[in-house]
PDB file of N, CA and C in Angstrom:
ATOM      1  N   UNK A   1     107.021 -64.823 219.287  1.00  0.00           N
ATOM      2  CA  UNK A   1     106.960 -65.479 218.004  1.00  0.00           C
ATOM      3  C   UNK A   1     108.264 -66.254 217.819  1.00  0.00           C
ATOM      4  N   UNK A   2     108.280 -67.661 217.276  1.00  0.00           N
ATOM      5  CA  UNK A   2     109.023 -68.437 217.097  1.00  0.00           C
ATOM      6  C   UNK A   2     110.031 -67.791 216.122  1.00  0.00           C
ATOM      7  N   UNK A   3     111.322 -68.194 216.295  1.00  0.00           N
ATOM      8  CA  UNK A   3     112.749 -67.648 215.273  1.00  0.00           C
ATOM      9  C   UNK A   3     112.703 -68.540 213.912  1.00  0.00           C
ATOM     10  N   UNK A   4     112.520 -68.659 212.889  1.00  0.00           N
ATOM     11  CA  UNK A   4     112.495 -69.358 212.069  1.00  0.00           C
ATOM     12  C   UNK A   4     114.150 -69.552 211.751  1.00  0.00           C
ATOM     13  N   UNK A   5     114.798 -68.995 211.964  1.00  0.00           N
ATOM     14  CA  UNK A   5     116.105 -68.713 211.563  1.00  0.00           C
ATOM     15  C   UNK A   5     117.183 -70.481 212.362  1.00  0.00           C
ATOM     16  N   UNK A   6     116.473 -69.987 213.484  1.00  0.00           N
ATOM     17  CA  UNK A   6     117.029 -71.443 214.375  1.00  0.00           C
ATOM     18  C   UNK A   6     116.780 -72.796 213.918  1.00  0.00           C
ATOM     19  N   UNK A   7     115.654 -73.122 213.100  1.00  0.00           N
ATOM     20  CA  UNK A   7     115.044 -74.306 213.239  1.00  0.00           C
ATOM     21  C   UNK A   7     116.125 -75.207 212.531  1.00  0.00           C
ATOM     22  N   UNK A   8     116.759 -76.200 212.449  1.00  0.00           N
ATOM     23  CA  UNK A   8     117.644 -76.888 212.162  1.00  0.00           C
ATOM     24  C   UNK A   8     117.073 -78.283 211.358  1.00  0.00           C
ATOM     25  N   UNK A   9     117.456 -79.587 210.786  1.00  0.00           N
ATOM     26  CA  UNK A   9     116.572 -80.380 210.353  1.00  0.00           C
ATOM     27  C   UNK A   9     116.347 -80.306 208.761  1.00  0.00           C
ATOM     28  N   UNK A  10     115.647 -81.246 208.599  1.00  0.00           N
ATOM     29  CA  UNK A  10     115.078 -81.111 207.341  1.00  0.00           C
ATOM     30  C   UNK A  10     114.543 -80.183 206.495  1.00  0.00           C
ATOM     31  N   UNK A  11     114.940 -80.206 205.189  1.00  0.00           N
ATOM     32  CA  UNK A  11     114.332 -78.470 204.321  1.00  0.00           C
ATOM     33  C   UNK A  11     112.767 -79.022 205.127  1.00  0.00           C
ATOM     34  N   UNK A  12     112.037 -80.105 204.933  1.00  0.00           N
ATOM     35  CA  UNK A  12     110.522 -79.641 205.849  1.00  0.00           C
ATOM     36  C   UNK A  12     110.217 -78.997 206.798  1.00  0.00           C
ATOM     37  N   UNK A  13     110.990 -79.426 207.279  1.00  0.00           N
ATOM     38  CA  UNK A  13     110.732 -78.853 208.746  1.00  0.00           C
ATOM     39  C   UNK A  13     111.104 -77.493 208.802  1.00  0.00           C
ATOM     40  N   UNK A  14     112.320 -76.946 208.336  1.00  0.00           N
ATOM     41  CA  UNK A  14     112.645 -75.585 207.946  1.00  0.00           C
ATOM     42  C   UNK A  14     111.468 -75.256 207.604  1.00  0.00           C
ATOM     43  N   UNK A  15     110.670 -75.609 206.275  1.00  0.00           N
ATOM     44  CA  UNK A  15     109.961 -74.394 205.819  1.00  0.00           C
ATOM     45  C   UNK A  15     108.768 -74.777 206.070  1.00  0.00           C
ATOM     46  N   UNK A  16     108.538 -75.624 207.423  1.00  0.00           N
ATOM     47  CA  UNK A  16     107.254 -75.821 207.968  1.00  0.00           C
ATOM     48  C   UNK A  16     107.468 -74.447 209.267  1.00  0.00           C
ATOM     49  N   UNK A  17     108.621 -74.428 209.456  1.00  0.00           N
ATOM     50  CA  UNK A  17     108.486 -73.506 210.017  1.00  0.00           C
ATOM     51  C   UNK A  17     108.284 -71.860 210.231  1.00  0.00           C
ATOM     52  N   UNK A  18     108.945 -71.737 208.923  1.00  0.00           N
ATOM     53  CA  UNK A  18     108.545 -70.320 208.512  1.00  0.00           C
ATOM     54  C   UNK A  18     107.359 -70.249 208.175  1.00  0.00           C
ATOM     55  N   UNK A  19     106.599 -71.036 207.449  1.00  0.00           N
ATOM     56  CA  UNK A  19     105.377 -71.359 207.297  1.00  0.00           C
ATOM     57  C   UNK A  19     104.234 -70.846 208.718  1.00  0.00           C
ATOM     58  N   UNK A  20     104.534 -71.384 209.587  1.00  0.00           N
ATOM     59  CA  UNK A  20     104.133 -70.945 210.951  1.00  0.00           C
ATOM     60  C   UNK A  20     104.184 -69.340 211.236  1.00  0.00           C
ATOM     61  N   UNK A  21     105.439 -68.658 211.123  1.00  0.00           N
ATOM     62  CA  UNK A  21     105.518 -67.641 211.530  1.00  0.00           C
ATOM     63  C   UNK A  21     104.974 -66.984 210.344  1.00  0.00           C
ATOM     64  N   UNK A  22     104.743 -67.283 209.157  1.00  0.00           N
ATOM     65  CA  UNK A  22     103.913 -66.303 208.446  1.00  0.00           C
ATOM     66  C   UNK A  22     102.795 -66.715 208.352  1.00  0.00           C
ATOM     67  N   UNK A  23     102.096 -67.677 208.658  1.00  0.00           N
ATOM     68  CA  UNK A  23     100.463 -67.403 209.354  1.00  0.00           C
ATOM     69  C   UNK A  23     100.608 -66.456 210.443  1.00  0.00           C
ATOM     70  N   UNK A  24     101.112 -67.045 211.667  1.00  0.00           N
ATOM     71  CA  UNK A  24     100.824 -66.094 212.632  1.00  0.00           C
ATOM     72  C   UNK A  24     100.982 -64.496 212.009  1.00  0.00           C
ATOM     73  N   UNK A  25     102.449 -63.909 211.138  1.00  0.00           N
ATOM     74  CA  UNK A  25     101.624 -62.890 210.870  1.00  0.00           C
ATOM     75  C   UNK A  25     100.739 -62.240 210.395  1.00  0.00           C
ATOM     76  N   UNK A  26     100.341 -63.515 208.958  1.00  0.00           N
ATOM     77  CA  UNK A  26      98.726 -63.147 208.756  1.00  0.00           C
ATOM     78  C   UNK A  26      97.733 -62.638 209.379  1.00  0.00           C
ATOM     79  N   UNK A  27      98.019 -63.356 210.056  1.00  0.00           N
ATOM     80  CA  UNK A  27      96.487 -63.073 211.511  1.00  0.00           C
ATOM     81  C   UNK A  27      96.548 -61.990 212.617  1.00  0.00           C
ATOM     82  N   UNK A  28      97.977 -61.620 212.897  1.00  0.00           N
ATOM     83  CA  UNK A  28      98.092 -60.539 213.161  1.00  0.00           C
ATOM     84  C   UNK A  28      97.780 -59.382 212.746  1.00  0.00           C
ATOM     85  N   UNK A  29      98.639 -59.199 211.188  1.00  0.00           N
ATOM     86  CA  UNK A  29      97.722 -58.292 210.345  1.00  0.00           C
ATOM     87  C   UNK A  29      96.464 -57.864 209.921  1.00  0.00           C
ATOM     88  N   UNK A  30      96.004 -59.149 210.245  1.00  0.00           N
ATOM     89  CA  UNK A  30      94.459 -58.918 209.935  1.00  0.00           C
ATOM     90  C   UNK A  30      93.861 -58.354 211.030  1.00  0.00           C
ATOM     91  N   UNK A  31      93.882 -58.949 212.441  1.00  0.00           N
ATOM     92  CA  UNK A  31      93.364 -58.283 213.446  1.00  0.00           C
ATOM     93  C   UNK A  31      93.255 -57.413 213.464  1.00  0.00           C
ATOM     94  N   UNK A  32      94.796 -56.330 213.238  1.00  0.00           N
ATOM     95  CA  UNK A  32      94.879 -55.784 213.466  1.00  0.00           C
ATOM     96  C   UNK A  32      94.262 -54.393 212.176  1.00  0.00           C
ATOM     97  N   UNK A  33      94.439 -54.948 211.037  1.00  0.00           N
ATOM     98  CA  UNK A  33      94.475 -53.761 210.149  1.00  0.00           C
ATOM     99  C   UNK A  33      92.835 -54.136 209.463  1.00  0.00           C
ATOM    100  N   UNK A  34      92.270 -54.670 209.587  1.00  0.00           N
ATOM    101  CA  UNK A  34      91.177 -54.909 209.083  1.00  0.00           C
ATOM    102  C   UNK A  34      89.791 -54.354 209.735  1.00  0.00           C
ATOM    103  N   UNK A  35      89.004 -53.341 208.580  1.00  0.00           N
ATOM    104  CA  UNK A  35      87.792 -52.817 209.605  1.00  0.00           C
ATOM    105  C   UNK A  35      86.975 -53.629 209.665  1.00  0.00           C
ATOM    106  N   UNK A  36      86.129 -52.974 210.951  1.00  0.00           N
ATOM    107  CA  UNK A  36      85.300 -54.205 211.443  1.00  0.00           C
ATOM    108  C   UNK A  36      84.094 -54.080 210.730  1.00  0.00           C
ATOM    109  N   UNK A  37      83.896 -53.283 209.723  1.00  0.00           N
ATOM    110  CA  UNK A  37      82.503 -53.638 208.915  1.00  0.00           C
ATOM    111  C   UNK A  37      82.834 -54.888 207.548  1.00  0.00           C
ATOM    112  N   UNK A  38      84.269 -54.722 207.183  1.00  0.00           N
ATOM    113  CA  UNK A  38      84.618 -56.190 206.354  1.00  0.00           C
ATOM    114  C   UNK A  38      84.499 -57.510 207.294  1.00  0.00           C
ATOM    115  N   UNK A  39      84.778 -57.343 208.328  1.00  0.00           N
ATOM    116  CA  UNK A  39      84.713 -58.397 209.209  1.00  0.00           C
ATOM    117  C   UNK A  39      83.819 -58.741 209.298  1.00  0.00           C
ATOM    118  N   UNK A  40      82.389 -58.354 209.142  1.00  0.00           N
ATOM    119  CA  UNK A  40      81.080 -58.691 209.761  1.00  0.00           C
ATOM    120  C   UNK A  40      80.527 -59.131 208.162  1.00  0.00           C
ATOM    121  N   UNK A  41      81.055 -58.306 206.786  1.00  0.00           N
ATOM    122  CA  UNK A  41      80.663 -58.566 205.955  1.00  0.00           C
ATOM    123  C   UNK A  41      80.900 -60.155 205.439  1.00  0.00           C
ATOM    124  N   UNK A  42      82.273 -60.502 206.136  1.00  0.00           N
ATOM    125  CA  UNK A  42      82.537 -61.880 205.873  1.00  0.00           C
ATOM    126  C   UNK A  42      81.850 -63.287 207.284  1.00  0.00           C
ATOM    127  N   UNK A  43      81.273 -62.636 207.372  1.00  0.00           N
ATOM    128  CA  UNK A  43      80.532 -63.684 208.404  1.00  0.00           C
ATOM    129  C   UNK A  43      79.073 -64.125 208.033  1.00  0.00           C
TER     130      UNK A  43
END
């Protein structure tokens, strides 16, 4: 996972980047912590 801490540049780009790393952990979390009968319920 990308360092958000490094990214240098414009406040955009800064907080395009953290932006990034907290989707990715969205989706991590979810994979991971979410049962698979909500999962199917949302499909």
């Amino acid at each position: 996972m990308p360092d958000p801490t490094d990214v240098g540049g414009r406040r955009e780009q800064i907080m395009a980047s953290y932006r990034d790393v907290r989707e990715r952990l969205k989706a991590r979390i979810s994979r991971r912590f979410l049962l698979p009968e909500v999962k199917n319920a949302a499909d």
